[in-house]
N, C-alpha and C. Protein backbone atom coordinates (compact mmCIF):
# COMPACT_ATOMS: atom_id res chain seq x y z
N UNK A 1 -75.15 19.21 -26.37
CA UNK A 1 -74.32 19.56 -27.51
C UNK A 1 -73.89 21.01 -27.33
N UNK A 2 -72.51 21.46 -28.04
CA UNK A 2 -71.81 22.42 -27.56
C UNK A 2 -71.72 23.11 -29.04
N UNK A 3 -71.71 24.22 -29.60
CA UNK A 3 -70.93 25.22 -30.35
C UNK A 3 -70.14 26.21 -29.56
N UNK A 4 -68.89 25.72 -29.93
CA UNK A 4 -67.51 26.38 -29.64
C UNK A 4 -67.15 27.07 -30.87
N UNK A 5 -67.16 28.82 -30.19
CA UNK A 5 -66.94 29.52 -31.64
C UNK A 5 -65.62 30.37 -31.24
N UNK A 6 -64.75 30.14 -32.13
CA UNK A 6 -63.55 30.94 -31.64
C UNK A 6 -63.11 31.76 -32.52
N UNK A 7 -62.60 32.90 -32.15
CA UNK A 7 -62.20 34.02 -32.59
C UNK A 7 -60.78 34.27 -32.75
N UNK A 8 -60.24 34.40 -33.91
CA UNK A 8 -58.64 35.05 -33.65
C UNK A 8 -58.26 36.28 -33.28
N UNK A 9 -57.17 36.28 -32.26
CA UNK A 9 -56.76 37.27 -31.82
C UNK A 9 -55.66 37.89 -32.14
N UNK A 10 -54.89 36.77 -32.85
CA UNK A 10 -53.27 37.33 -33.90
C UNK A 10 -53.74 37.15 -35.39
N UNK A 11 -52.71 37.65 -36.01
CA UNK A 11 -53.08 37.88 -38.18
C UNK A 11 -52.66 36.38 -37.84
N UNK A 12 -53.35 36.30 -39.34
CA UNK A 12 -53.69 34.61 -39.64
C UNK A 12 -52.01 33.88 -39.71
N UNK A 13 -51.05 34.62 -39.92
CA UNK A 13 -49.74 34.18 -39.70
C UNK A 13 -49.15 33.25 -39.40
N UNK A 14 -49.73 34.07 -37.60
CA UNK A 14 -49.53 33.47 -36.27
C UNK A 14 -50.17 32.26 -36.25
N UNK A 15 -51.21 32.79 -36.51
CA UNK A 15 -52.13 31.10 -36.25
C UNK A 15 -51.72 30.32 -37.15
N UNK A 16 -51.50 30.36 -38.65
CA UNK A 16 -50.93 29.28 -39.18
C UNK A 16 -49.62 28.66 -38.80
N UNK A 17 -48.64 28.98 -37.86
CA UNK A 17 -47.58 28.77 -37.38
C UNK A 17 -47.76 27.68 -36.41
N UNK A 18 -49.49 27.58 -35.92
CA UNK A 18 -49.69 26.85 -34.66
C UNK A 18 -50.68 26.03 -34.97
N UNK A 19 -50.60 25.95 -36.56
CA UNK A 19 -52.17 25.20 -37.25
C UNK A 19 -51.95 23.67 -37.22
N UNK A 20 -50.50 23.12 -37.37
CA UNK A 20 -49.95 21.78 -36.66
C UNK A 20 -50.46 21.31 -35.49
N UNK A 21 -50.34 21.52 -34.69
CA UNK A 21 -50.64 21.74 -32.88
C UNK A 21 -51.82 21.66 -33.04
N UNK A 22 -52.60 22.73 -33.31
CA UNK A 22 -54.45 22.84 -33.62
C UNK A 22 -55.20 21.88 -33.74
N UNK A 23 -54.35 21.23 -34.98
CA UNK A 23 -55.04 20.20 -35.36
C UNK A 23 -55.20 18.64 -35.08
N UNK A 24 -53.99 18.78 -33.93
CA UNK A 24 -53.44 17.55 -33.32
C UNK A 24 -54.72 17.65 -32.50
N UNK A 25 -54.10 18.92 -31.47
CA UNK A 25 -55.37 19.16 -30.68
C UNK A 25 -57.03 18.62 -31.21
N UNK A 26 -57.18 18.90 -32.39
CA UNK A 26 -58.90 18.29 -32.63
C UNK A 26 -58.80 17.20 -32.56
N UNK A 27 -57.82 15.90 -33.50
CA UNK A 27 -57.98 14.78 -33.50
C UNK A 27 -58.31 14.19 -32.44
N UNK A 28 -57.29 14.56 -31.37
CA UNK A 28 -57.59 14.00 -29.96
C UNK A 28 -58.59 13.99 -29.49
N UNK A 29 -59.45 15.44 -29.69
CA UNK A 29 -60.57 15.39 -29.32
C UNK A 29 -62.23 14.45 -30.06
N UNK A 30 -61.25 14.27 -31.41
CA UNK A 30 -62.25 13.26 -32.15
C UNK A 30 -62.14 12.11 -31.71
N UNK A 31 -61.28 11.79 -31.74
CA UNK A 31 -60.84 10.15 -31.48
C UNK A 31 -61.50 9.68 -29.91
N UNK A 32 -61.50 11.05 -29.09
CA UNK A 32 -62.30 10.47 -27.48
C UNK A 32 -63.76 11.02 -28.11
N UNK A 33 -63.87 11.07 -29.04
CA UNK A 33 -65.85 11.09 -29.32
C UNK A 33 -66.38 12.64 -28.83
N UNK A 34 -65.20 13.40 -28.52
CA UNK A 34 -65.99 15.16 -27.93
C UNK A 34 -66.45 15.55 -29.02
N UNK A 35 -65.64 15.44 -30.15
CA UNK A 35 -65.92 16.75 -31.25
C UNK A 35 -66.72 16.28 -32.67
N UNK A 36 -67.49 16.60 -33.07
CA UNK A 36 -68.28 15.59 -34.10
C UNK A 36 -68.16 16.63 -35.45
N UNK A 37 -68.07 17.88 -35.18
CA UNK A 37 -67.48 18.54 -36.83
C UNK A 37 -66.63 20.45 -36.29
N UNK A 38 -65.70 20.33 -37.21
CA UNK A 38 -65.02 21.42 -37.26
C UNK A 38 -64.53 22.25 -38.32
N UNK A 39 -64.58 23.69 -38.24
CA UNK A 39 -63.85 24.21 -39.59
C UNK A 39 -63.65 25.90 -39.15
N UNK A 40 -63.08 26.62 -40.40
CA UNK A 40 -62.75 27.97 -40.45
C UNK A 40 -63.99 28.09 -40.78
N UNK A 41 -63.93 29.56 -39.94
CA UNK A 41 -64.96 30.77 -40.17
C UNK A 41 -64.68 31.34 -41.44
N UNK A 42 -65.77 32.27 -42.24
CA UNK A 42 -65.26 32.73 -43.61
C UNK A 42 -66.49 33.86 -43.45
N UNK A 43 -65.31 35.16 -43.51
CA UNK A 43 -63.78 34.68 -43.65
C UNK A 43 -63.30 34.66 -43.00
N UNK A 44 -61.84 34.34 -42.93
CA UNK A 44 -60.90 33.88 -41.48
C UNK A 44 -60.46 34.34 -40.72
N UNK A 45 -61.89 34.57 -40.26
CA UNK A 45 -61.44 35.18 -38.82
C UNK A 45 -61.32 34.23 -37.11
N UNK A 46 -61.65 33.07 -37.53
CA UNK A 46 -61.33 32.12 -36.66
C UNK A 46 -62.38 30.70 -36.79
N UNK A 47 -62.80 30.39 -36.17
CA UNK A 47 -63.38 28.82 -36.46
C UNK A 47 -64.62 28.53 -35.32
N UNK A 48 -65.37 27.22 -35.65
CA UNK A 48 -66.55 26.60 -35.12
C UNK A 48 -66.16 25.28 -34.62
N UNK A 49 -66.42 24.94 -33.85
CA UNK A 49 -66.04 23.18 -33.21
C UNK A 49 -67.77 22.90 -32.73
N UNK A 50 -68.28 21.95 -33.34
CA UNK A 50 -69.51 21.06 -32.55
C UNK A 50 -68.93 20.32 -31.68
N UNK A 51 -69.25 20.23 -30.06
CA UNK A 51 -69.03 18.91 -29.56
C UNK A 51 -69.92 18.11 -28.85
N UNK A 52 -69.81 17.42 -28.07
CA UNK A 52 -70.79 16.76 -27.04
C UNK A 52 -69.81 16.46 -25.73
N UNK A 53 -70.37 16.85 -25.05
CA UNK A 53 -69.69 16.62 -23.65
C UNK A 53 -70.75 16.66 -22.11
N UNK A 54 -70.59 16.25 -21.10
CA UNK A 54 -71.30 16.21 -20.29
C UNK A 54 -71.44 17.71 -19.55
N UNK A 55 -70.91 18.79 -19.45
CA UNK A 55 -71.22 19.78 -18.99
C UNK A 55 -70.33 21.04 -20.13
N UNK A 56 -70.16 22.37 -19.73
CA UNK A 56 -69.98 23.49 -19.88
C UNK A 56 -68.62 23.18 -19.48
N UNK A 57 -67.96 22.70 -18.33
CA UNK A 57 -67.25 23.40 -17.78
C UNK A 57 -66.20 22.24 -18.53
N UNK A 58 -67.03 20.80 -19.10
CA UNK A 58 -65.95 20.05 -19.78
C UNK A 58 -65.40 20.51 -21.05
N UNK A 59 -66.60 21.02 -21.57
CA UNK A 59 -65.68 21.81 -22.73
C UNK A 59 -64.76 22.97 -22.80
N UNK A 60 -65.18 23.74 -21.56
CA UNK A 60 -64.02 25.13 -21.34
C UNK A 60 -62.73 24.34 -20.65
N UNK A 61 -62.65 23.26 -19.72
CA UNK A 61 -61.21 22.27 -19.76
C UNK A 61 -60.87 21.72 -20.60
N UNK A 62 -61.70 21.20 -21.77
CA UNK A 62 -60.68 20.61 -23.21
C UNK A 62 -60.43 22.04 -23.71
N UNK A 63 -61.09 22.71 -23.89
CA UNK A 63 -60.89 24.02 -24.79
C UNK A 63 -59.18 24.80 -24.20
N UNK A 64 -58.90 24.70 -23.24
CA UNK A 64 -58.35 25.48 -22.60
C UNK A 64 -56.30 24.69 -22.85
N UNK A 65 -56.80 23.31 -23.66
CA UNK A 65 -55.36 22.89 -24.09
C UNK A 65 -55.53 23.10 -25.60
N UNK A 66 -56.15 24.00 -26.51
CA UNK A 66 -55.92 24.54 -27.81
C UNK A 66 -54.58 25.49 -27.80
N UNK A 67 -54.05 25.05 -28.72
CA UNK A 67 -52.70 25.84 -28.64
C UNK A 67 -53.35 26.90 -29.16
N UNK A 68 -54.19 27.14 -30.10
CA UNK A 68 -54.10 28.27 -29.89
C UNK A 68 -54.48 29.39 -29.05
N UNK A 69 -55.36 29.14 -27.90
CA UNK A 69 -55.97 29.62 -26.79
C UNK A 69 -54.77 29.78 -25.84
N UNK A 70 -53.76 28.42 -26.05
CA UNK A 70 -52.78 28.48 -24.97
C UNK A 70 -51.23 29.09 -25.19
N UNK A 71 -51.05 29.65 -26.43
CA UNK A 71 -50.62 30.66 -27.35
C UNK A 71 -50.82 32.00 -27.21
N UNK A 72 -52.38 32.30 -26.89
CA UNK A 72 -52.99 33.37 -26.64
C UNK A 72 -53.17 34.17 -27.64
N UNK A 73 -53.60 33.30 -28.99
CA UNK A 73 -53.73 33.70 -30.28
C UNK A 73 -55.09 33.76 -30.52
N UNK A 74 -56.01 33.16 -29.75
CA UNK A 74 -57.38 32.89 -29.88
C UNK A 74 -58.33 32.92 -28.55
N UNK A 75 -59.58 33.77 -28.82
CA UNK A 75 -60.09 33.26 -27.37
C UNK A 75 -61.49 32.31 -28.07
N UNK A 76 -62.73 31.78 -27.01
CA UNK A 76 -63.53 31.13 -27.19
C UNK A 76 -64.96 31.48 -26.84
N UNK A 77 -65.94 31.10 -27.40
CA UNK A 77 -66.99 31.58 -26.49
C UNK A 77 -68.13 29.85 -26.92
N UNK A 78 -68.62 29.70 -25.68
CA UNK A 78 -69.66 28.10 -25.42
C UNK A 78 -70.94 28.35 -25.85
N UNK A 79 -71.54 27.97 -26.52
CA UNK A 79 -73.13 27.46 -26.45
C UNK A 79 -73.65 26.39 -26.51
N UNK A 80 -74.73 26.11 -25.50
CA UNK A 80 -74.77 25.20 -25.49
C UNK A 80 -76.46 24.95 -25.92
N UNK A 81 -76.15 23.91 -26.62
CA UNK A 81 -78.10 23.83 -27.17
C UNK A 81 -78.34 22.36 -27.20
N UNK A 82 -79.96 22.34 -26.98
CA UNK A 82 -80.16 20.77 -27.07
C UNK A 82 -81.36 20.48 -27.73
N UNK A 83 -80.78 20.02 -29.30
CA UNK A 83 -81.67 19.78 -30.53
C UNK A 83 -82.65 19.22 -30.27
N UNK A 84 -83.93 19.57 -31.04
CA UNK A 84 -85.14 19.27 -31.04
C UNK A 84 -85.81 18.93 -32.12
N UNK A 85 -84.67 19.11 -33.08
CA UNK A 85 -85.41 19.13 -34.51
C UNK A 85 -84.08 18.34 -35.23
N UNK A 86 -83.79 17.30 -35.98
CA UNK A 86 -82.94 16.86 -37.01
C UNK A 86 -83.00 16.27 -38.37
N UNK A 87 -81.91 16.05 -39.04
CA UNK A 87 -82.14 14.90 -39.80
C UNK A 87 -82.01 13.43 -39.63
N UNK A 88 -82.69 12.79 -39.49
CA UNK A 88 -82.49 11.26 -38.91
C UNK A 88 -81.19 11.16 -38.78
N UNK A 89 -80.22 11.02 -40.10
CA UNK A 89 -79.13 10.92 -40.22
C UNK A 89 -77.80 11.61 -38.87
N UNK A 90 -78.68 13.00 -38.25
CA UNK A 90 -77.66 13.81 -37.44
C UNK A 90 -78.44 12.84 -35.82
N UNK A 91 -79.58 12.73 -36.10
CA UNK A 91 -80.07 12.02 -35.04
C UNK A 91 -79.62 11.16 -34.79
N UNK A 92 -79.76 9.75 -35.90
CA UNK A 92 -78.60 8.51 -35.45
C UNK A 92 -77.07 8.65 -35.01
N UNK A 93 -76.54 9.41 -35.27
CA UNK A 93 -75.13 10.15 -35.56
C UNK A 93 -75.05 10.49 -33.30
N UNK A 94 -76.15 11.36 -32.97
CA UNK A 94 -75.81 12.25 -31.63
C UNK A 94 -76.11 10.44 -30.65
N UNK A 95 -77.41 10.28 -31.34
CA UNK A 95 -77.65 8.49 -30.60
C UNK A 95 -76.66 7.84 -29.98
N UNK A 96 -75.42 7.47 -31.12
CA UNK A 96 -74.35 6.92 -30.73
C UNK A 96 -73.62 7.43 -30.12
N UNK A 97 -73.33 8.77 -30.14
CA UNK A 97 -72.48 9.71 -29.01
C UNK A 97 -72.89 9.27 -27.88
N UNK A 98 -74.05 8.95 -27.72
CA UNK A 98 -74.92 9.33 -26.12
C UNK A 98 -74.77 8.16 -25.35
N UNK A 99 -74.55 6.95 -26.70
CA UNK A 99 -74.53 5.64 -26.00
C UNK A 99 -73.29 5.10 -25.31
């Protein structure tokens, strides 16, 4: 599991100009099962993406078609952690990712 924490690099303006695109961008990534929750930082200074993916370097190649990264409105930074502790509920939830 991945926390993708991104930072804005233009006034919120800009980025709302490209918040269309953005968000296309997540669906896609929901709909292929990468991204399991997302939102703004508060305050808005940029945003959090959970995902699941098989390495580091898969999430810095999805990451890297965010318009806003590819805009150059935003950069990113990866962590990657692997839970040890949940609520059943987030447990059944990563289960099915895995399967």
């Amino acid at each position: 599991m991945f926390i993708i924490n991104i930072t804005y690099k233009a006034p919120v303006q800009e980025i709302d100009q490209h918040m269309e695109a953005h968000v296309a961008f997540l669906e896609r990534y929901y709909q292929l099962g990468k991204f399991i929750a997302s939102g703004r930082k508060e305050p808005r200074t940029g945003g959090i993406i959970l995902a699941i993916a098989e390495s580091k370097k898969e999430i810095e190649t999805i990451m890297a078609e965010d318009p806003f990264f590819t805009n150059n409105l935003s950069e990113f930074s990866i962590i990657e952690f692997k839970p040890t502790k949940a609520v059943k509920a987030f447990t059944a939830m990563l289960d099915n990712y895995h399967s």
